[in-house]
N, C-alpha and C. Protein backbone atom coordinates (compact mmCIF):
# COMPACT_ATOMS: atom_id res chain seq x y z
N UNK A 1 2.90 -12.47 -6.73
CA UNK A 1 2.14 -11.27 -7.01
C UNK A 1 1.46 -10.75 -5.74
N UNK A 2 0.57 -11.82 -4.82
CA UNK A 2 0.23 -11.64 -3.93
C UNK A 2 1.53 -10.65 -2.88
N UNK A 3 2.58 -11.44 -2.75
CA UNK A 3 3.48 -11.05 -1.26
C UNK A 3 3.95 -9.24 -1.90
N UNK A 4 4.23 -8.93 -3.38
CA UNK A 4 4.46 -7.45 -4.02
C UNK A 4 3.00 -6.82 -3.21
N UNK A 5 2.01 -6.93 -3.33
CA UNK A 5 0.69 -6.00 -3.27
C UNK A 5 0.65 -6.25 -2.04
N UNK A 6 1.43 -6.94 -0.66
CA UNK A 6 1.07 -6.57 0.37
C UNK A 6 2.17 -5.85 0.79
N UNK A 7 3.94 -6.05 0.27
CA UNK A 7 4.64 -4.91 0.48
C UNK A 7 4.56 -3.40 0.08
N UNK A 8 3.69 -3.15 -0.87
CA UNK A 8 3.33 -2.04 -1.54
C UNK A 8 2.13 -1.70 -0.40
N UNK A 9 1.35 -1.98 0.19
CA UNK A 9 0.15 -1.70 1.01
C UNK A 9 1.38 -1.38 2.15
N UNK A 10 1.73 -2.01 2.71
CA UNK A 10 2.59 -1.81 4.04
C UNK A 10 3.79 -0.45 3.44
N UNK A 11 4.35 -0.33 2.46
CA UNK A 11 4.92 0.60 2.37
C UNK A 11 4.40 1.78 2.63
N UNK A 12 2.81 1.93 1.62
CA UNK A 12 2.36 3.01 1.81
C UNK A 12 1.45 3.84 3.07
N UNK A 13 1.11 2.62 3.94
CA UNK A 13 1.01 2.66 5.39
C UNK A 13 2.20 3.63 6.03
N UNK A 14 3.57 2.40 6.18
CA UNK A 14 4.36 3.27 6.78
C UNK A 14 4.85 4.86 6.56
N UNK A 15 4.64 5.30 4.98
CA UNK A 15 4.82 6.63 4.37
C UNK A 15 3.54 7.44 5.00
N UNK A 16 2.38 6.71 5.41
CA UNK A 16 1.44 7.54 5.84
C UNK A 16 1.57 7.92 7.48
N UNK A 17 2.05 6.96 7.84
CA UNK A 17 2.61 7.30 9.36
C UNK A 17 3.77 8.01 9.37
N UNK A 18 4.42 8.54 8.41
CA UNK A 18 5.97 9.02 8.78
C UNK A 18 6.25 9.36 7.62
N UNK A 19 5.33 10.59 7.13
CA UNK A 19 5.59 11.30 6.04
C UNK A 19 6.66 12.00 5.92
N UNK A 20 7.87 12.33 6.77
CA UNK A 20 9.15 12.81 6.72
C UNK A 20 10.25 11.75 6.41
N UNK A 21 10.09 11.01 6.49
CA UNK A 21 10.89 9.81 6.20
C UNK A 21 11.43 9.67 4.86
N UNK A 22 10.49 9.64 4.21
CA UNK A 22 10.28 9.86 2.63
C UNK A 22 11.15 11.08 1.93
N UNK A 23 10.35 12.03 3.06
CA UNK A 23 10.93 13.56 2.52
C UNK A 23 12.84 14.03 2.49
N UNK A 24 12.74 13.05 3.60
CA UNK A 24 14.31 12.91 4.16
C UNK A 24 15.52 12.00 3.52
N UNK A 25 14.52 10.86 2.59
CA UNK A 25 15.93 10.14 1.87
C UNK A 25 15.96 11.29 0.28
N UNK A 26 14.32 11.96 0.02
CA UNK A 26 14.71 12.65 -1.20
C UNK A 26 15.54 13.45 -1.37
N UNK A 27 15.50 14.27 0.16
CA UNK A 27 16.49 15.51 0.35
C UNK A 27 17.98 15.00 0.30
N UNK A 28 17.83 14.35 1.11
CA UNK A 28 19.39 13.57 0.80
C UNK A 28 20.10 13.25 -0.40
N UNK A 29 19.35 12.32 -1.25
CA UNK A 29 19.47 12.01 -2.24
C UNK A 29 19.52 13.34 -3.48
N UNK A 30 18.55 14.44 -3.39
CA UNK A 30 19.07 15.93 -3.87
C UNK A 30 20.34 16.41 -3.99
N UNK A 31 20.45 16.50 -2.82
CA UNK A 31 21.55 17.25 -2.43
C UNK A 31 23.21 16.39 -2.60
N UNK A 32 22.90 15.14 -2.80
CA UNK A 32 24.11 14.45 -3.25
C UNK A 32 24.29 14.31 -4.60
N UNK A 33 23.17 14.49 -5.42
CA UNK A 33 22.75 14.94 -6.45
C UNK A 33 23.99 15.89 -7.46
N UNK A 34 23.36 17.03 -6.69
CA UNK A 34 23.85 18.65 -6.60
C UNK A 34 25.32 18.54 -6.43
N UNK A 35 25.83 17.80 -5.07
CA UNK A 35 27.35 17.93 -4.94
C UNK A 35 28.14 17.22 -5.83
N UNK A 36 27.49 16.27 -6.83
CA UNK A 36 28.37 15.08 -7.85
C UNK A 36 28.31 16.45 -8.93
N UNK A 37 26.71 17.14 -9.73
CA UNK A 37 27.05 17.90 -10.31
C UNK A 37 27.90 19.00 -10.16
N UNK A 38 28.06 19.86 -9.31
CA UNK A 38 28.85 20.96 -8.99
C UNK A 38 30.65 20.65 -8.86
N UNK A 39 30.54 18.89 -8.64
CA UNK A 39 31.84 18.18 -8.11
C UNK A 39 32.86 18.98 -9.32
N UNK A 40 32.57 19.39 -10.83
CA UNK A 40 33.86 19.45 -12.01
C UNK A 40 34.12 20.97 -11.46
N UNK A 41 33.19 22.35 -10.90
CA UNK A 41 33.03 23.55 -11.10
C UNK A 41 33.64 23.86 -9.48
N UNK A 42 33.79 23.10 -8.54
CA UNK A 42 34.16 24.06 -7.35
C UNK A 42 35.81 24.36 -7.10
N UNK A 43 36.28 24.71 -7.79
CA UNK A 43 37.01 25.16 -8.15
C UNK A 43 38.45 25.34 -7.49
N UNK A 44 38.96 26.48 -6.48
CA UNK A 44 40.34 25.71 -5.89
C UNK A 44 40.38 25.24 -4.91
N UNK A 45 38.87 24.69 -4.51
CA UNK A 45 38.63 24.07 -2.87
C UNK A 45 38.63 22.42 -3.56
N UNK A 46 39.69 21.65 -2.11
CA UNK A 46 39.94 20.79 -2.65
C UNK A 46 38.88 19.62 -2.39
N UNK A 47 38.95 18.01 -2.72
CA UNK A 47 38.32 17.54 -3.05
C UNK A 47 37.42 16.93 -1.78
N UNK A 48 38.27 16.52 -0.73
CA UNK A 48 38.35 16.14 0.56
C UNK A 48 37.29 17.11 1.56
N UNK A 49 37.48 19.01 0.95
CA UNK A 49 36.40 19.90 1.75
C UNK A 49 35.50 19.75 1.19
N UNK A 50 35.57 19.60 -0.92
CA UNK A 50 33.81 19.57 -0.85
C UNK A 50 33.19 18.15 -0.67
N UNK A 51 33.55 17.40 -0.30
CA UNK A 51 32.89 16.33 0.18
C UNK A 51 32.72 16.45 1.68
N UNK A 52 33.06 16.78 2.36
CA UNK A 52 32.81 16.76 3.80
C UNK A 52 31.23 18.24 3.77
N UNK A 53 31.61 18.82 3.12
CA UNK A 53 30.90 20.37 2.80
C UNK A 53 29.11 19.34 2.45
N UNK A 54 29.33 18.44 1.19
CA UNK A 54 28.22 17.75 0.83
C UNK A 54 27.78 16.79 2.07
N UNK A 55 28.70 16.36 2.56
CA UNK A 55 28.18 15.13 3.86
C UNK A 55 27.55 16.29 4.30
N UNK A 56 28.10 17.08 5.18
CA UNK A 56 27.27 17.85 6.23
C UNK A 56 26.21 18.48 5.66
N UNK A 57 25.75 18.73 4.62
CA UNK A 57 24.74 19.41 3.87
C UNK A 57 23.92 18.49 4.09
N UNK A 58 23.94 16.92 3.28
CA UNK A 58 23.24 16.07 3.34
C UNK A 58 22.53 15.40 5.15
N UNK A 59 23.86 14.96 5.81
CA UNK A 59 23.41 15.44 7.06
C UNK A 59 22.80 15.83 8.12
N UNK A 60 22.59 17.21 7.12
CA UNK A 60 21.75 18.35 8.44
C UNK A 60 20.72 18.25 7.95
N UNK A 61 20.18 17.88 6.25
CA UNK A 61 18.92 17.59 6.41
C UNK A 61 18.45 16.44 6.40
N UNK A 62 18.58 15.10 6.68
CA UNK A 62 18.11 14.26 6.97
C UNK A 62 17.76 14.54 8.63
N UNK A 63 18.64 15.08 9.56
CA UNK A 63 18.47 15.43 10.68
C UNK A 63 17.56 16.10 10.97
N UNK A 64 17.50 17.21 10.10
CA UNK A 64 16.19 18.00 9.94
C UNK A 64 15.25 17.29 9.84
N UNK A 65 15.18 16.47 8.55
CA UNK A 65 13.78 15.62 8.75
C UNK A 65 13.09 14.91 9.74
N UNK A 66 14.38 14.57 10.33
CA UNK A 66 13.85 13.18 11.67
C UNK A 66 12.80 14.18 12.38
N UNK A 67 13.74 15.13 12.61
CA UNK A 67 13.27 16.44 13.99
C UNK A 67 11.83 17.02 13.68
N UNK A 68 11.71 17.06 12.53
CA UNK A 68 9.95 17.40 12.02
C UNK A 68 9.44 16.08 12.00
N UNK A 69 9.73 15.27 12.06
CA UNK A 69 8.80 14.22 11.86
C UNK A 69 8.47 13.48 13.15
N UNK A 70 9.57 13.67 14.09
CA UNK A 70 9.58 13.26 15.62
C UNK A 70 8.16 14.71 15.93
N UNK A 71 7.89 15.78 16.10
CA UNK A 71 7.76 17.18 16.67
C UNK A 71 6.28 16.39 15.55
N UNK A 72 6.28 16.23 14.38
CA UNK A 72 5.05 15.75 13.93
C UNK A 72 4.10 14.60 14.67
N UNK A 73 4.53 13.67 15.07
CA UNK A 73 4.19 13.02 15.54
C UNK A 73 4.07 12.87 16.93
N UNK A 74 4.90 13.93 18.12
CA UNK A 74 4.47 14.37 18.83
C UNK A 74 3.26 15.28 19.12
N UNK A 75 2.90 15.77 18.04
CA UNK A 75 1.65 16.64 18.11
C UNK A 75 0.34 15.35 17.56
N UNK A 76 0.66 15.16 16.83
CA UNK A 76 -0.21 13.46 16.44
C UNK A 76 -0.76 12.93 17.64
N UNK A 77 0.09 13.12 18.59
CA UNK A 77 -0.14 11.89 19.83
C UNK A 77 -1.04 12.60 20.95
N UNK A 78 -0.08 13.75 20.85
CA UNK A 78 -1.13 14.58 22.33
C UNK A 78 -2.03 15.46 22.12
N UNK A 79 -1.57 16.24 20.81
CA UNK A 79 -2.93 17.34 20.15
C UNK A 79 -4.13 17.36 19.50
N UNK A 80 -3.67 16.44 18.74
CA UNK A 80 -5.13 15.67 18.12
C UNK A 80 -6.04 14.87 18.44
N UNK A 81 -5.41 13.80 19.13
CA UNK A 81 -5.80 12.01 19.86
C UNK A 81 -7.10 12.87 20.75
N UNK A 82 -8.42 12.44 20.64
CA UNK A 82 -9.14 12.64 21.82
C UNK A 82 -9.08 12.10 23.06
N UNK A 83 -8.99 13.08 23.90
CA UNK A 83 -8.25 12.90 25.49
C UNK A 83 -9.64 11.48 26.31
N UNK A 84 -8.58 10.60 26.47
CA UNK A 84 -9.61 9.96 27.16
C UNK A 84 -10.26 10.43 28.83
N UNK A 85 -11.60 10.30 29.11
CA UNK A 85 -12.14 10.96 29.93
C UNK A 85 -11.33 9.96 31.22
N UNK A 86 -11.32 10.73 32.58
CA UNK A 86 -10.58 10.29 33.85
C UNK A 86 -11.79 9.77 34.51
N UNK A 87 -11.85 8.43 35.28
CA UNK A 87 -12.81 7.92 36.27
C UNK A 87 -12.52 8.71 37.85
């Protein structure tokens, strides 16, 4: 019980440091979602394009996410952090 309530503390740590992370397996996970439902309806495109069509969808936004969350945490580091004073 103990070792659950300290992976659950450390999880929600790391989600607090790297709130895109999170955002980025949901999107993913959406959007693969979406391409299994749509999989009976796309109609005379064959099976091989809409799966490559869903990879790259899925893809570009996990990529997306990294890139806001890198650009987040670059501003974390130098914009916010109080500048330590120079001797």
């Amino acid at each position: 019980m103990n070792n659950y309530e300290e992976l659950e503390s450390k999880l929600m740590r790391k989600v607090k440091e790297n709130p895109f992370v999170p955002a980025g397996i949901a999107g993913c996970a959406a959007i693969v979602a979406y391409g299994l439902y749509k999989l009976k309806s796309r109609g005379n495109t064959k099976m091989s394009v809409h799966l490559i069509h869903m990879r790259v969808a899925a893809q570009g936004f996990v990529v997306g996410a990294m890139t806001l969350g890198v650009v987040y945490s670059m501003y974390k580091e130098y914009f916010t952090k109080p500048r330590v004073q120079e001797k």
